[in-house]
N, C-alpha and C. Protein backbone atom coordinates (compact mmCIF):
# COMPACT_ATOMS: atom_id res chain seq x y z
N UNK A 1 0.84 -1.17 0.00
CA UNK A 1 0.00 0.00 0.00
C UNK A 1 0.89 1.25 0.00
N UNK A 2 0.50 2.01 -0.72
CA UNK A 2 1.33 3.78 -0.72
C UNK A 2 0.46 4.59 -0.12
N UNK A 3 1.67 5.34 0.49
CA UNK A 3 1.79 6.51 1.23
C UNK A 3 1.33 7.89 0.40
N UNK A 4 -0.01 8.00 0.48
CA UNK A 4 -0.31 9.53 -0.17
C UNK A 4 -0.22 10.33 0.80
N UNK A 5 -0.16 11.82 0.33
CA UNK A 5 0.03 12.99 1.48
C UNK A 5 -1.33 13.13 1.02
N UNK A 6 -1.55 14.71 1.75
CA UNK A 6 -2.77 15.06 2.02
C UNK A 6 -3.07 15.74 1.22
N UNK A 7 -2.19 15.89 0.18
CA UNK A 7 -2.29 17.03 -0.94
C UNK A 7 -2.85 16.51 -2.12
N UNK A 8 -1.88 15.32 -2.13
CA UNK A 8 -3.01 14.41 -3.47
C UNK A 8 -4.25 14.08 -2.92
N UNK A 9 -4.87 13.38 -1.76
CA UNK A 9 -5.61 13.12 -1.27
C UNK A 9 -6.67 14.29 -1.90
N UNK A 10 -6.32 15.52 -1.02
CA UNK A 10 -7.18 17.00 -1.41
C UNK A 10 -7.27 16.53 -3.08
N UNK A 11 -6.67 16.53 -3.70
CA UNK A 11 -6.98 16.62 -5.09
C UNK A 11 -7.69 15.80 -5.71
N UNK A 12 -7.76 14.56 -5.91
CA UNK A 12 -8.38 13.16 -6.31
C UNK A 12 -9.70 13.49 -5.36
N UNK A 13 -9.58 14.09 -3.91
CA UNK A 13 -11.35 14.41 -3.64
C UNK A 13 -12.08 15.30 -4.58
N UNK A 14 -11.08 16.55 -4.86
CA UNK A 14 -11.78 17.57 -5.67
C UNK A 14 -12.12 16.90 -7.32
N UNK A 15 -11.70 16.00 -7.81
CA UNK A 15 -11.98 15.67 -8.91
C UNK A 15 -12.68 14.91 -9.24
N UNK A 16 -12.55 14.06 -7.86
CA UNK A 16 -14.08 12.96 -7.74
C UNK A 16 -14.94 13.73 -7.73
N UNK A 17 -15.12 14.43 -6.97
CA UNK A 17 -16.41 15.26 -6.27
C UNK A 17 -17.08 15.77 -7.45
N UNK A 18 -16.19 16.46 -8.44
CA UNK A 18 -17.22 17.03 -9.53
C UNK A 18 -17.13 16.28 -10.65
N UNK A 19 -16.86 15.58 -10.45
CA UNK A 19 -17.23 14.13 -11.78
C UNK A 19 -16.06 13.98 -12.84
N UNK A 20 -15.28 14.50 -12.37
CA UNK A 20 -13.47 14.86 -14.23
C UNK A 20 -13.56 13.15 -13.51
N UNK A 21 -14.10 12.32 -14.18
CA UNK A 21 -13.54 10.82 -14.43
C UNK A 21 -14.10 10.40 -16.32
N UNK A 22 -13.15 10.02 -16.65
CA UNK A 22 -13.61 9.76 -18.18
C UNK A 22 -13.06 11.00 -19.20
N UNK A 23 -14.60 10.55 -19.83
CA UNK A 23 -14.57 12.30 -20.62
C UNK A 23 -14.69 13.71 -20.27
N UNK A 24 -15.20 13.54 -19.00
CA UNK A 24 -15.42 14.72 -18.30
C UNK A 24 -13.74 14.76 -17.99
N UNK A 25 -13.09 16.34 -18.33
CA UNK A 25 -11.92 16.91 -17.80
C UNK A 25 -11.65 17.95 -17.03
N UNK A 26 -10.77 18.54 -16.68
CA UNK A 26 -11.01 20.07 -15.86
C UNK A 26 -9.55 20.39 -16.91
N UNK A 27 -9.48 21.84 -17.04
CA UNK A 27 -7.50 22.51 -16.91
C UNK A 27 -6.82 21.98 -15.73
N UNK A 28 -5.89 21.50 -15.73
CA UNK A 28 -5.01 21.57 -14.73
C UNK A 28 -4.88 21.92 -13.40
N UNK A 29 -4.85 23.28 -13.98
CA UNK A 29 -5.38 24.53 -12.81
C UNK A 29 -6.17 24.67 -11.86
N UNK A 30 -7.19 24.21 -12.86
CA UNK A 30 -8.33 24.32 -11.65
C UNK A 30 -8.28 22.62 -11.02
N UNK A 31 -7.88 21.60 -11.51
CA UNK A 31 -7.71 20.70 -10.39
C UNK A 31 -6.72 21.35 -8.94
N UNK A 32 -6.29 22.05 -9.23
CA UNK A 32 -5.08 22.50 -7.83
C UNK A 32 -6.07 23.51 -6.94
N UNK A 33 -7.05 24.05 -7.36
CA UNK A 33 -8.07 24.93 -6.61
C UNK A 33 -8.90 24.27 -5.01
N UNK A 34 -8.81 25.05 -4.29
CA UNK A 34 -9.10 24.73 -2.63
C UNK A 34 -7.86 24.22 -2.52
N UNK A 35 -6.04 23.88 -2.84
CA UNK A 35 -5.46 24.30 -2.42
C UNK A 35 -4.54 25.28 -1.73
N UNK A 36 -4.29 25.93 -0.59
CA UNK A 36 -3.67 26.91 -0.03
C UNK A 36 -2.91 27.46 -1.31
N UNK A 37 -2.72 29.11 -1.68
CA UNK A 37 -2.13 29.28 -2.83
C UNK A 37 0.07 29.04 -2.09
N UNK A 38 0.30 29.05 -0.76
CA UNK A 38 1.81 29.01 -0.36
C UNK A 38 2.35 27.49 -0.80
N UNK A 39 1.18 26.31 -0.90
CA UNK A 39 1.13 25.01 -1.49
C UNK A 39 1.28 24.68 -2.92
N UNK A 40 0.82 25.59 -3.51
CA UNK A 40 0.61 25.45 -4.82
C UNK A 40 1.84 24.82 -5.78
N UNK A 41 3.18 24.71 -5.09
CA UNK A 41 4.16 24.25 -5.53
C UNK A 41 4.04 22.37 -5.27
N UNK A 42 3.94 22.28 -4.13
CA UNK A 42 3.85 20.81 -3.67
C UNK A 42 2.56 20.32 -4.51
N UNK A 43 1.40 20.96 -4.54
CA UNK A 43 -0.16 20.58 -5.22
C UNK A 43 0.46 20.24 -6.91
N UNK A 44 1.37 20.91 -7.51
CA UNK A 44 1.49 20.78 -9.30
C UNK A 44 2.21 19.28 -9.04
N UNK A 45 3.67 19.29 -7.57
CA UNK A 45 3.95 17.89 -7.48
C UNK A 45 3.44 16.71 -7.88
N UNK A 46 2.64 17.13 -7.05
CA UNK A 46 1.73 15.90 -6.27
C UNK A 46 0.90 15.42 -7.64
N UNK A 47 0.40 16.31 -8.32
CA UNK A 47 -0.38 15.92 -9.43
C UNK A 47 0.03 15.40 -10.99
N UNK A 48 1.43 15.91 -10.68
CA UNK A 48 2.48 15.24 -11.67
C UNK A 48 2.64 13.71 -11.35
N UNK A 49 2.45 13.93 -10.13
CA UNK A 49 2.97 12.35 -9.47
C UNK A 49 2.01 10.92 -9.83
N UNK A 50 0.51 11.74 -9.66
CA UNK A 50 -0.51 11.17 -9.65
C UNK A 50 -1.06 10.74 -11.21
N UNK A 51 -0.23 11.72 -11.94
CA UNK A 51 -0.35 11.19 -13.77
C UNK A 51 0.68 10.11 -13.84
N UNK A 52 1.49 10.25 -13.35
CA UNK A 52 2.68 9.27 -13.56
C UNK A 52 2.58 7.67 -12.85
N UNK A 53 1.52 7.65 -11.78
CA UNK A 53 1.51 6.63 -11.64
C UNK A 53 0.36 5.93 -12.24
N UNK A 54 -0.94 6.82 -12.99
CA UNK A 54 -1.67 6.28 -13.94
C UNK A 54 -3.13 6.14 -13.10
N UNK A 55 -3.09 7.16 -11.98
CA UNK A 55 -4.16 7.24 -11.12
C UNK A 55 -5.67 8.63 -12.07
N UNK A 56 -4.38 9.85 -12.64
CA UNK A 56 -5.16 11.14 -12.63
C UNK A 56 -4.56 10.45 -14.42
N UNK A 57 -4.93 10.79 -15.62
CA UNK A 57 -5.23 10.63 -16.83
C UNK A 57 -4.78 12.40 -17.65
N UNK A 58 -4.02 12.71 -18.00
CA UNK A 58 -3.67 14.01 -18.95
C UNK A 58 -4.33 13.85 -20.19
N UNK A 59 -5.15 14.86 -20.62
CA UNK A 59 -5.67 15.36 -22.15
C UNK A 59 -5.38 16.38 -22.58
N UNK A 60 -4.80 16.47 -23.58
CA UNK A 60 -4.82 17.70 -24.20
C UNK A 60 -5.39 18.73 -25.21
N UNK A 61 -5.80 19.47 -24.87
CA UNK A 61 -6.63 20.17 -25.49
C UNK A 61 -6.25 21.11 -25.78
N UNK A 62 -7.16 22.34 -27.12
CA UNK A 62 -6.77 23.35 -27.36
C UNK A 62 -6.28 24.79 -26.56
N UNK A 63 -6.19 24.72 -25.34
CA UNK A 63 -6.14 25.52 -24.73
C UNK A 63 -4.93 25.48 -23.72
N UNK A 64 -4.90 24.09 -23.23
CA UNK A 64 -3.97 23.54 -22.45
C UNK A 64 -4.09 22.25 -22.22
N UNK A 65 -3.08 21.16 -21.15
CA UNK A 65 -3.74 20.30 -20.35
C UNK A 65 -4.16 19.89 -19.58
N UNK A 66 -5.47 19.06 -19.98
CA UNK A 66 -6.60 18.69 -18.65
C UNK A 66 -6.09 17.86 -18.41
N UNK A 67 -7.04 17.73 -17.44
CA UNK A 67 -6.83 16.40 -16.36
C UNK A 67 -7.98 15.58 -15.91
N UNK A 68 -8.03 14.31 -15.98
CA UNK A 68 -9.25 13.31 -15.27
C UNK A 68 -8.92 12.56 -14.41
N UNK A 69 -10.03 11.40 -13.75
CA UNK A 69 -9.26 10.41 -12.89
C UNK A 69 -8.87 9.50 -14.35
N UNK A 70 -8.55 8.11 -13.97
CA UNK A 70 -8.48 7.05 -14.70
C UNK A 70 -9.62 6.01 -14.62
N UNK A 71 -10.67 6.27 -15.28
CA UNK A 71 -11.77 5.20 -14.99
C UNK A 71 -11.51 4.18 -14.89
N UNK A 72 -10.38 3.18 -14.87
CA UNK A 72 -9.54 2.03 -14.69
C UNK A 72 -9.75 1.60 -13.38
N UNK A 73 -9.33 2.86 -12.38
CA UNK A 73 -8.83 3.20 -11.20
C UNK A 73 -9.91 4.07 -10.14
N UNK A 74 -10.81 3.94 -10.64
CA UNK A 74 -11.94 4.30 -9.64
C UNK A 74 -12.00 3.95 -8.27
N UNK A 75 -12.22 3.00 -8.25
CA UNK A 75 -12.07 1.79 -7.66
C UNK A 75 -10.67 1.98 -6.08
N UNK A 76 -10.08 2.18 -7.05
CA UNK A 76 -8.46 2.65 -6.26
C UNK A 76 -8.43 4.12 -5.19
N UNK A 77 -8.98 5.09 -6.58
CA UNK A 77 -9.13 6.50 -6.12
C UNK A 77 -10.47 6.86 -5.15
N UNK A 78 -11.40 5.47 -5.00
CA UNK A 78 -12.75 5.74 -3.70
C UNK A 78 -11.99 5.33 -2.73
N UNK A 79 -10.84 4.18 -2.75
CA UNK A 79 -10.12 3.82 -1.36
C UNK A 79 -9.54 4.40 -0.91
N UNK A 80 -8.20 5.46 -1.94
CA UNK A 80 -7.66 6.66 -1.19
C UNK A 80 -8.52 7.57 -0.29
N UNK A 81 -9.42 8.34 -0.77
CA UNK A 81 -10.53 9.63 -0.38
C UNK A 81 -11.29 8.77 1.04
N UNK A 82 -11.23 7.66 1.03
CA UNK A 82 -11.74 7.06 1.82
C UNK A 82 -13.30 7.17 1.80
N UNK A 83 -14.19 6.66 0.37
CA UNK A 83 -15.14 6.45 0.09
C UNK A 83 -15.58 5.26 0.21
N UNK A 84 -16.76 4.57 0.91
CA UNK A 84 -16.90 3.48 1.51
C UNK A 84 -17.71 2.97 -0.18
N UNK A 85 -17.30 1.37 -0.62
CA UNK A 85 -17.60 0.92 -1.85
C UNK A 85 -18.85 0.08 -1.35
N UNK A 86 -19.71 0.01 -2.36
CA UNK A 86 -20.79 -0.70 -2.41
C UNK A 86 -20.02 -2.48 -1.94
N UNK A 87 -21.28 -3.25 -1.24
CA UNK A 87 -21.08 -3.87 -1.02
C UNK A 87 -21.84 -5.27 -2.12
C-alpha cells in the first residue's frame, strides 16, 4: 500500500467530487483549486505524481492540459478519499 500525502488526497477528492472521471476533464489549474495558494508548488507535485503513476489521466486540449481520474482506477481512487464501496 502507498503513502499519499494530504495534498493528493485533497486533489483526487476535488476531482471525484465534480465528476473529471472519463470524458469529463477540468484545466489543470483548476484541479489544484481549494489548495492553499503558499502550497501550490507541492499541489502541481503531487499531481504530476498522480499522472505518472496512472491514477489522474492528462488530455490535451486546445487551450492547455486537462486532467481526469483514470476510470480504470476508480475503484483505487474511492479507497484513497476514503469512500466506503458498495457492497
Amino acid at each position: 500500500m502507498k503513502d499519499y500525502s494530504k495534498t493528493m488526497i485533497a486533489i483526487l477528492k476535488q476531482l471525484y467530487k465534480h465528476g473529471y472521471i472519463g470524458k469529463r476533464h477540468t484545466p489543470f489549474e483548476n484541479a489544484l483549486k481549494g489548495i492553499p495558494k503558499h502550497m501550490r508548488g507541492e499541489a502541481k507535485d503531487s499531481l504530476e505524481y498522480l499522472i505518472r503513476i496512472g491514477l489522474v489521466l492528462p488530455y490535451q486540449t486546445g487551450h492547455g492540459p486537462d486532467v481526469r481520474i483514470n476510470p480504470d482506477m476508480v475503484s483505487e481512487v474511492k479507497r484513497i478519499i476514503g469512500i466506503n464501496l458498495p457492497v
